[in-house]
N, C-alpha and C. Protein backbone atom coordinates (compact mmCIF):
# COMPACT_ATOMS: atom_id res chain seq x y z
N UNK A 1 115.82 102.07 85.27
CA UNK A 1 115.50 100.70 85.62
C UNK A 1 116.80 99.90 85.81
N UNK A 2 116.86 99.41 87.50
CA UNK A 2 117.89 98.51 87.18
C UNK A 2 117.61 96.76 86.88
N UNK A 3 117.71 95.99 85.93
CA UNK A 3 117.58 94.03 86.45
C UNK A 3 116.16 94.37 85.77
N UNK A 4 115.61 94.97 85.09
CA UNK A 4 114.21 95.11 85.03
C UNK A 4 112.94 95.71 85.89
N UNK A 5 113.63 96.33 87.04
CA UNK A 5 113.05 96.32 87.97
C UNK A 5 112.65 98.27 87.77
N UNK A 6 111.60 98.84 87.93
CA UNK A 6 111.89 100.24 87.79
C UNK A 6 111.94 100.84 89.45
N UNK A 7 112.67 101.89 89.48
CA UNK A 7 113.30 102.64 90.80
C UNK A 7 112.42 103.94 90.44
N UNK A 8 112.15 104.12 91.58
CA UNK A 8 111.44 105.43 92.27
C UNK A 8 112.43 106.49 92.13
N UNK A 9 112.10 107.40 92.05
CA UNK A 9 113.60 108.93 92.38
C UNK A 9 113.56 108.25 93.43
N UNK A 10 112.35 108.73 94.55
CA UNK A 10 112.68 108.59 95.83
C UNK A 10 113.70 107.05 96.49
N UNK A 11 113.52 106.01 95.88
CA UNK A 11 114.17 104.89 96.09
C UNK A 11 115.65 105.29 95.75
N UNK A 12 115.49 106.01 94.65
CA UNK A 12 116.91 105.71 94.42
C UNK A 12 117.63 106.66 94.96
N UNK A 13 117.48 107.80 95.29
CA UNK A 13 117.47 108.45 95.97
C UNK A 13 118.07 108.30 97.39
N UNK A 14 117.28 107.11 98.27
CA UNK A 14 117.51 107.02 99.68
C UNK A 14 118.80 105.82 99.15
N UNK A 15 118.77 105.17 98.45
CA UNK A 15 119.61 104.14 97.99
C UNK A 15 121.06 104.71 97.80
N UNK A 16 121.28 106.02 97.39
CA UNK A 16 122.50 106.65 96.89
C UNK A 16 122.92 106.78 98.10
N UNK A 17 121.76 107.52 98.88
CA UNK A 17 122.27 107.95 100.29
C UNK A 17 123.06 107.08 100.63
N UNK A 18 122.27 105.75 101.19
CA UNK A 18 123.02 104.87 102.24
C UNK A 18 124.60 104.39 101.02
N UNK A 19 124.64 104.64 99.57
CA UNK A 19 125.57 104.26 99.33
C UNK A 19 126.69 105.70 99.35
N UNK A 20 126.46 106.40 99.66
CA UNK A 20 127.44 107.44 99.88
C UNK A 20 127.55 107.53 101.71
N UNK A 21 126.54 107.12 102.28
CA UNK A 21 126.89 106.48 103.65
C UNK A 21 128.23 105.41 104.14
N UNK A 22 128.03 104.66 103.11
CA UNK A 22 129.00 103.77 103.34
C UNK A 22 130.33 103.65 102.78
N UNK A 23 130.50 104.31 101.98
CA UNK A 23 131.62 104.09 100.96
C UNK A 23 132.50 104.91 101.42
N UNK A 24 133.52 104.28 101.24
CA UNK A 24 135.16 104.56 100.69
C UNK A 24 135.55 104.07 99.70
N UNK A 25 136.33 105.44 99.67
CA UNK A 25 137.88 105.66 98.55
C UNK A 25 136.66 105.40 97.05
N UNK A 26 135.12 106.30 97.19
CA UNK A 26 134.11 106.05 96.01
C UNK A 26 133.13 104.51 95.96
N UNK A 27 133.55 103.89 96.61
CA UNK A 27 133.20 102.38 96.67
C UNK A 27 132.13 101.97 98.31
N UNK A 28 131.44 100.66 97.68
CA UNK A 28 131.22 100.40 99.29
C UNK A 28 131.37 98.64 99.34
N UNK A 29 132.22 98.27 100.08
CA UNK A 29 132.81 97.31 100.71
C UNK A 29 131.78 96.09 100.96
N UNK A 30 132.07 95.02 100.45
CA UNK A 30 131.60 93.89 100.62
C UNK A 30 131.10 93.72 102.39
N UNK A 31 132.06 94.56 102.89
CA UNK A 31 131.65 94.11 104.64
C UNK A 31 130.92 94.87 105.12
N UNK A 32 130.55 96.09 104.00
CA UNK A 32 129.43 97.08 104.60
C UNK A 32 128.19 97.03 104.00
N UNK A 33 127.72 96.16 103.59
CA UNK A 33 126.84 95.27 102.78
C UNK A 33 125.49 95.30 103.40
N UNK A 34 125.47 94.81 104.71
CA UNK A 34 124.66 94.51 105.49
C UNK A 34 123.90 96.02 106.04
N UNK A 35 124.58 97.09 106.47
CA UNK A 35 124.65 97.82 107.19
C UNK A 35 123.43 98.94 106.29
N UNK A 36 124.53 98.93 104.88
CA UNK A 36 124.22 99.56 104.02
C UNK A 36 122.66 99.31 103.44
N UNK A 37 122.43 97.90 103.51
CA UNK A 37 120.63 97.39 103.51
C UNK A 37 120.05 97.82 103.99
N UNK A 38 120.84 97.87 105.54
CA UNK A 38 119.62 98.25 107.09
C UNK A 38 119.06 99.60 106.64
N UNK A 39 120.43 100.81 106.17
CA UNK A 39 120.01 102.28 106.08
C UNK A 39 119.39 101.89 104.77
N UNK A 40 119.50 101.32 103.78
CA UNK A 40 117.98 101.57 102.99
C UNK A 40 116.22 101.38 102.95
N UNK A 41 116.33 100.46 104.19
CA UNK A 41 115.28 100.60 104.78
C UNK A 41 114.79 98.71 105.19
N UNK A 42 115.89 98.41 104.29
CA UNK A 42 115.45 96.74 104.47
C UNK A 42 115.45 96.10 105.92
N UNK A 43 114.40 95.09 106.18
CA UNK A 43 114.11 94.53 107.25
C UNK A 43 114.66 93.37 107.29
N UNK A 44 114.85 92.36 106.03
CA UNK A 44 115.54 91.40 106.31
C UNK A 44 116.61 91.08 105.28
N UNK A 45 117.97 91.48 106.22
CA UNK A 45 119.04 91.45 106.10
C UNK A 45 120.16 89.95 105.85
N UNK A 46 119.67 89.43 105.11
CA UNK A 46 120.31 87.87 105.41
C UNK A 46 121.82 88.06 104.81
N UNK A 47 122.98 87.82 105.65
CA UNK A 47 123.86 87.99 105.10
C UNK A 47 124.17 86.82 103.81
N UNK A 48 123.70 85.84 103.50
CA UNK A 48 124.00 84.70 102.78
C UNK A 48 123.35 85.06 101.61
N UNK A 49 121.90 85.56 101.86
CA UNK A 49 121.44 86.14 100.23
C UNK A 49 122.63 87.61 99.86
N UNK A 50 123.14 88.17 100.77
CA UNK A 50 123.43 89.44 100.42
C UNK A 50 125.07 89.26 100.17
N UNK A 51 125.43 88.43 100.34
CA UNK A 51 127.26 88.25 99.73
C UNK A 51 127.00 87.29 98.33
N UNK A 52 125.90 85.90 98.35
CA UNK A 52 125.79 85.50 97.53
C UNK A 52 125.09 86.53 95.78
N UNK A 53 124.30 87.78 96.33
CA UNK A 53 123.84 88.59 95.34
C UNK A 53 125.84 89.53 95.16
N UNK A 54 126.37 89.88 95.69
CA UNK A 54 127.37 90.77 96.09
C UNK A 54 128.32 90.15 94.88
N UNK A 55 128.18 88.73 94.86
CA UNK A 55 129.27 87.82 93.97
C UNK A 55 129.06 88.16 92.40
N UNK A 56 127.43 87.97 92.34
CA UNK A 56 126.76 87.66 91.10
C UNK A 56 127.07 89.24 90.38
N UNK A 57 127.25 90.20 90.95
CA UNK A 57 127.52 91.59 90.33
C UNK A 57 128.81 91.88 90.54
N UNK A 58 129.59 91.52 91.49
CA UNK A 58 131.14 92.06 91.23
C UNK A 58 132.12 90.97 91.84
N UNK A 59 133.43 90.67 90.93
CA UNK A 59 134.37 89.71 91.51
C UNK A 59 135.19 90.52 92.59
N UNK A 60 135.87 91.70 92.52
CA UNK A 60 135.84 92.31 93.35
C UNK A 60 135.04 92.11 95.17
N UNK A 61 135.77 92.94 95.95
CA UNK A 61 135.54 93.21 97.32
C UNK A 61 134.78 93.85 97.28
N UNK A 62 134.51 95.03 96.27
CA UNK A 62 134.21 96.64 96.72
C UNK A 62 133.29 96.67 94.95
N UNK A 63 132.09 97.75 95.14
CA UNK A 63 131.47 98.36 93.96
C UNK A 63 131.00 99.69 94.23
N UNK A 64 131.20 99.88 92.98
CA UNK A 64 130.87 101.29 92.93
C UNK A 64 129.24 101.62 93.08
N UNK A 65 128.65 103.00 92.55
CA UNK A 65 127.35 103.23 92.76
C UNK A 65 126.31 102.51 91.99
N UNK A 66 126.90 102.14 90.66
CA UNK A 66 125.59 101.89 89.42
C UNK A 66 125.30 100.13 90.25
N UNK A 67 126.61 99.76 90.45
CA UNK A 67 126.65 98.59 90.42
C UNK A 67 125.88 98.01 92.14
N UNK A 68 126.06 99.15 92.99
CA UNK A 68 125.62 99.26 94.30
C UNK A 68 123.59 98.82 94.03
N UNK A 69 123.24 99.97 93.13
CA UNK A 69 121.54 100.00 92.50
C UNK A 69 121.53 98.68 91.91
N UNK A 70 122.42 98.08 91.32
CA UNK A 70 121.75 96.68 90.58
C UNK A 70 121.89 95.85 91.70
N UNK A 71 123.15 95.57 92.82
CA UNK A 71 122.54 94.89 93.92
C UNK A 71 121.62 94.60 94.41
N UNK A 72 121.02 95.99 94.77
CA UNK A 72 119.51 96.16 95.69
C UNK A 72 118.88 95.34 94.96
N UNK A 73 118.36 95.85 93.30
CA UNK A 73 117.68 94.84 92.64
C UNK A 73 117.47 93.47 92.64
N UNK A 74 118.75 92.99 92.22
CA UNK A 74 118.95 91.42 92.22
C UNK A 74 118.80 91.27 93.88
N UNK A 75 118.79 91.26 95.30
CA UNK A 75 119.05 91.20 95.86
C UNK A 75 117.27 91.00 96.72
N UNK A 76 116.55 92.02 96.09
CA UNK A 76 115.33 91.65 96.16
C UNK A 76 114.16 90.89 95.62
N UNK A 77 115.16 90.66 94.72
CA UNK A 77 114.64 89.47 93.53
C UNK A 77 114.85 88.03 94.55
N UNK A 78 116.22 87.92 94.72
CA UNK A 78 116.30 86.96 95.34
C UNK A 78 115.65 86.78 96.96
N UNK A 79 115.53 87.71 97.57
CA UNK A 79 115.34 87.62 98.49
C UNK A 79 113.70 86.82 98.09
N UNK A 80 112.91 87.89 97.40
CA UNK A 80 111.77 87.03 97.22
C UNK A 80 111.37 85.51 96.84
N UNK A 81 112.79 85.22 95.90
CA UNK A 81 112.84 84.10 95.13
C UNK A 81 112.76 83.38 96.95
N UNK A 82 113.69 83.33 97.66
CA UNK A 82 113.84 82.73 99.07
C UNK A 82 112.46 82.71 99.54
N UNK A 83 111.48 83.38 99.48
CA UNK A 83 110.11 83.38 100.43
C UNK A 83 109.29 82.69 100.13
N UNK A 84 109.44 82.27 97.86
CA UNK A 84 108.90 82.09 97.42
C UNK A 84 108.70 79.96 97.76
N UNK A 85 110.25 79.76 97.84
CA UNK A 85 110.43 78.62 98.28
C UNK A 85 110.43 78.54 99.94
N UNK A 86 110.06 79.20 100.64
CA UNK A 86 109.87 78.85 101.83
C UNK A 86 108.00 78.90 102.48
N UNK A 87 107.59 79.68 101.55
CA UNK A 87 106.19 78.84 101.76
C UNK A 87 105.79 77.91 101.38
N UNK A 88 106.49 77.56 99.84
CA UNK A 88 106.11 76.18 99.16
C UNK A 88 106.04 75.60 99.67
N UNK A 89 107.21 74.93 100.91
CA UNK A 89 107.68 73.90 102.01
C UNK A 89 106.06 74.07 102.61
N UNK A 90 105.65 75.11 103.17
CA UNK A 90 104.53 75.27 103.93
C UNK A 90 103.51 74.79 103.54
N UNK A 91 103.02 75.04 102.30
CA UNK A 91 101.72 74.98 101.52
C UNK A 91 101.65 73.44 101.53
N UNK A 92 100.55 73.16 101.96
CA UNK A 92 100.20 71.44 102.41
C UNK A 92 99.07 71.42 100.73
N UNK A 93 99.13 72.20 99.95
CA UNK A 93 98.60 71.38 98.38
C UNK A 93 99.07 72.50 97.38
N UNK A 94 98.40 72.81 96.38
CA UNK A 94 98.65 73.62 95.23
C UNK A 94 97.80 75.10 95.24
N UNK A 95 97.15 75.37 96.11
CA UNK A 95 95.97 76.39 95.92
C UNK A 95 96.45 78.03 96.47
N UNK A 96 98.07 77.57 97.24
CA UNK A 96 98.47 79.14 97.79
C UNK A 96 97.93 79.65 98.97
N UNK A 97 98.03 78.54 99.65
CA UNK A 97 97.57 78.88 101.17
C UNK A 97 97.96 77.97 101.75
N UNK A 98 98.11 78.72 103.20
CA UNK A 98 98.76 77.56 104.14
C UNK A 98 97.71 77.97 105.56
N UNK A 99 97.88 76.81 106.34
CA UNK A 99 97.11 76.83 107.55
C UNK A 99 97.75 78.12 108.22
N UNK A 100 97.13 78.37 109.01
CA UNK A 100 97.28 79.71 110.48
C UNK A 100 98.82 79.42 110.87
N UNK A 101 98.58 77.78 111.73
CA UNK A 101 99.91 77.07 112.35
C UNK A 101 101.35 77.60 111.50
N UNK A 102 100.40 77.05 110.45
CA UNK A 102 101.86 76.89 109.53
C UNK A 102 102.46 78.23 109.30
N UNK A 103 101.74 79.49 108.93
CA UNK A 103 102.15 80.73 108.84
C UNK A 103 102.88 81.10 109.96
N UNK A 104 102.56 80.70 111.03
CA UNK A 104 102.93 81.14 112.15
C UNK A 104 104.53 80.76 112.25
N UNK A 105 104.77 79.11 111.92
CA UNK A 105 105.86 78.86 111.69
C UNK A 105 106.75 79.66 110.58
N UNK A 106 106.48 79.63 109.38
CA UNK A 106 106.82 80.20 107.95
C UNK A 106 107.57 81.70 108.69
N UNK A 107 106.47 82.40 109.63
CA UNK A 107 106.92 83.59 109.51
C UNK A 107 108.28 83.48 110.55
N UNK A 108 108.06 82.60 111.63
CA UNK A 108 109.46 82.17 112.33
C UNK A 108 110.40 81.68 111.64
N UNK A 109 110.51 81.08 110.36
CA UNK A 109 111.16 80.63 109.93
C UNK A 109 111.98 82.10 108.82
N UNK A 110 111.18 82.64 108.47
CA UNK A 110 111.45 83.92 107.98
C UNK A 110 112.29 84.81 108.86
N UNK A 111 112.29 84.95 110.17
CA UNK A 111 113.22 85.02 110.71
C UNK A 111 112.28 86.32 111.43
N UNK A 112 110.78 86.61 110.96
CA UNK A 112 110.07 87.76 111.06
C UNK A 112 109.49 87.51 112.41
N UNK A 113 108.60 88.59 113.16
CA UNK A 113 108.26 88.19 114.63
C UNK A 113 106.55 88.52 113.93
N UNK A 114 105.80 88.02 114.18
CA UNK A 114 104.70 87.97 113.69
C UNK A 114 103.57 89.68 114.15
N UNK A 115 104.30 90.19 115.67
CA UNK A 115 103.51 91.56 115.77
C UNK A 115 104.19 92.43 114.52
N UNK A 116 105.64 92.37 114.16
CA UNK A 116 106.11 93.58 113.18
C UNK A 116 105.27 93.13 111.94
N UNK A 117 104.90 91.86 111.23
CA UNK A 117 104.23 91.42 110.37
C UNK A 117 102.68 91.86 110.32
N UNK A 118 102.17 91.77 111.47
CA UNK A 118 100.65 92.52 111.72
C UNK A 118 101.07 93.69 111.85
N UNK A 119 101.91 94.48 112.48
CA UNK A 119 102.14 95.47 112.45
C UNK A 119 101.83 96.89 110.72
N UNK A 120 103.16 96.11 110.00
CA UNK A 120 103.19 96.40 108.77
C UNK A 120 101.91 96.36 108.03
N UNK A 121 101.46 95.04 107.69
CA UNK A 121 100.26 94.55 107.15
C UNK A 121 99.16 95.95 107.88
N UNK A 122 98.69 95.85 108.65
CA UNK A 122 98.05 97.55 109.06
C UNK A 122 98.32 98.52 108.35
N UNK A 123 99.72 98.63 108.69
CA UNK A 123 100.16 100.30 108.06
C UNK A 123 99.89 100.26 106.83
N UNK A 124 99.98 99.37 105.61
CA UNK A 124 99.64 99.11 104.73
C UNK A 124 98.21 99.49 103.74
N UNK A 125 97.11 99.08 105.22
CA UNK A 125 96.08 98.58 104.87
C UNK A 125 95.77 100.12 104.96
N UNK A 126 96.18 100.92 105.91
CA UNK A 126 95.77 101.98 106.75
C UNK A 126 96.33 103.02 105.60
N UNK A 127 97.50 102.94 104.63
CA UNK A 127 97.91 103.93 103.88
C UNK A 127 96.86 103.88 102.73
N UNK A 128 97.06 102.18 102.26
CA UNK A 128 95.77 102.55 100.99
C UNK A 128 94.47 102.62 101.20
N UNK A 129 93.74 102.52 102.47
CA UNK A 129 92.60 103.18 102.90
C UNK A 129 92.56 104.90 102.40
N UNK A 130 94.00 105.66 102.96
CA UNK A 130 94.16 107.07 103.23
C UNK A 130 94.48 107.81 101.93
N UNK A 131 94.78 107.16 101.29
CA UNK A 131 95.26 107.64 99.49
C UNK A 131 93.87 108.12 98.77
């Protein structure tokens, strides 16, 4: 478990990968940050959550592997923490819903295109149908 969060083999796993993907001299570079997300499978890449998480775990340029896994963590923490306040903005009362319109915006504002969002949401629906 890294941050509280528990890791899959398989997560951590593809996670080592992209961090032995990226690294030099044992390390992977504050500037390969981004890259290093994409090959773990992440879709949204914000560089501002991902240097601001980068800070909170190392003063350093560069981290090693353990410290690479607690990134991801915190990194998806925050990322969510970000979604969490960007529907709020949306939500026109207290009940956790927002109009159609507004989603529509939210998800533009997310930076998401709304077919990869239906898209996903399917595959989703379609895996735990198949389980």
């Amino acid at each position: 478990d890294y941050e509280g969060r528990h890791v899959t083999p398989a997560e951590r796993s593809k996670w080592i990968s992209s961090f032995d993907r990226f690294r030099h001299d044992g390390e992977l570079h504050r500037d390969d940050v981004i890259r290093a997300l994409l090959h773990c499978g992440y879709d949204d890449c914000r560089a501002s959550i991902a240097h601001e998480v980068f800070e909170k775990v190392t003063q350093y340029s560069s981290m090693g592997k353990d410290d690479f896994l607690r990134f991801l963590c915190l990194y998806e923490r925050s990322l969510h923490e970000n979604y969490q306040l960007e529907f709020q903005q949306f939500q026109r009362d207290e009940s956790g819903k927002v109009s159609f319109e507004d989603l529509s915006q939210l998800v533009g504002k997310l930076g998401c295109t709304p077919a990869s969002v239906c898209w996903k949401s399917s595959l989703l629906r379609w895996d735990a149908a198949s389980s």
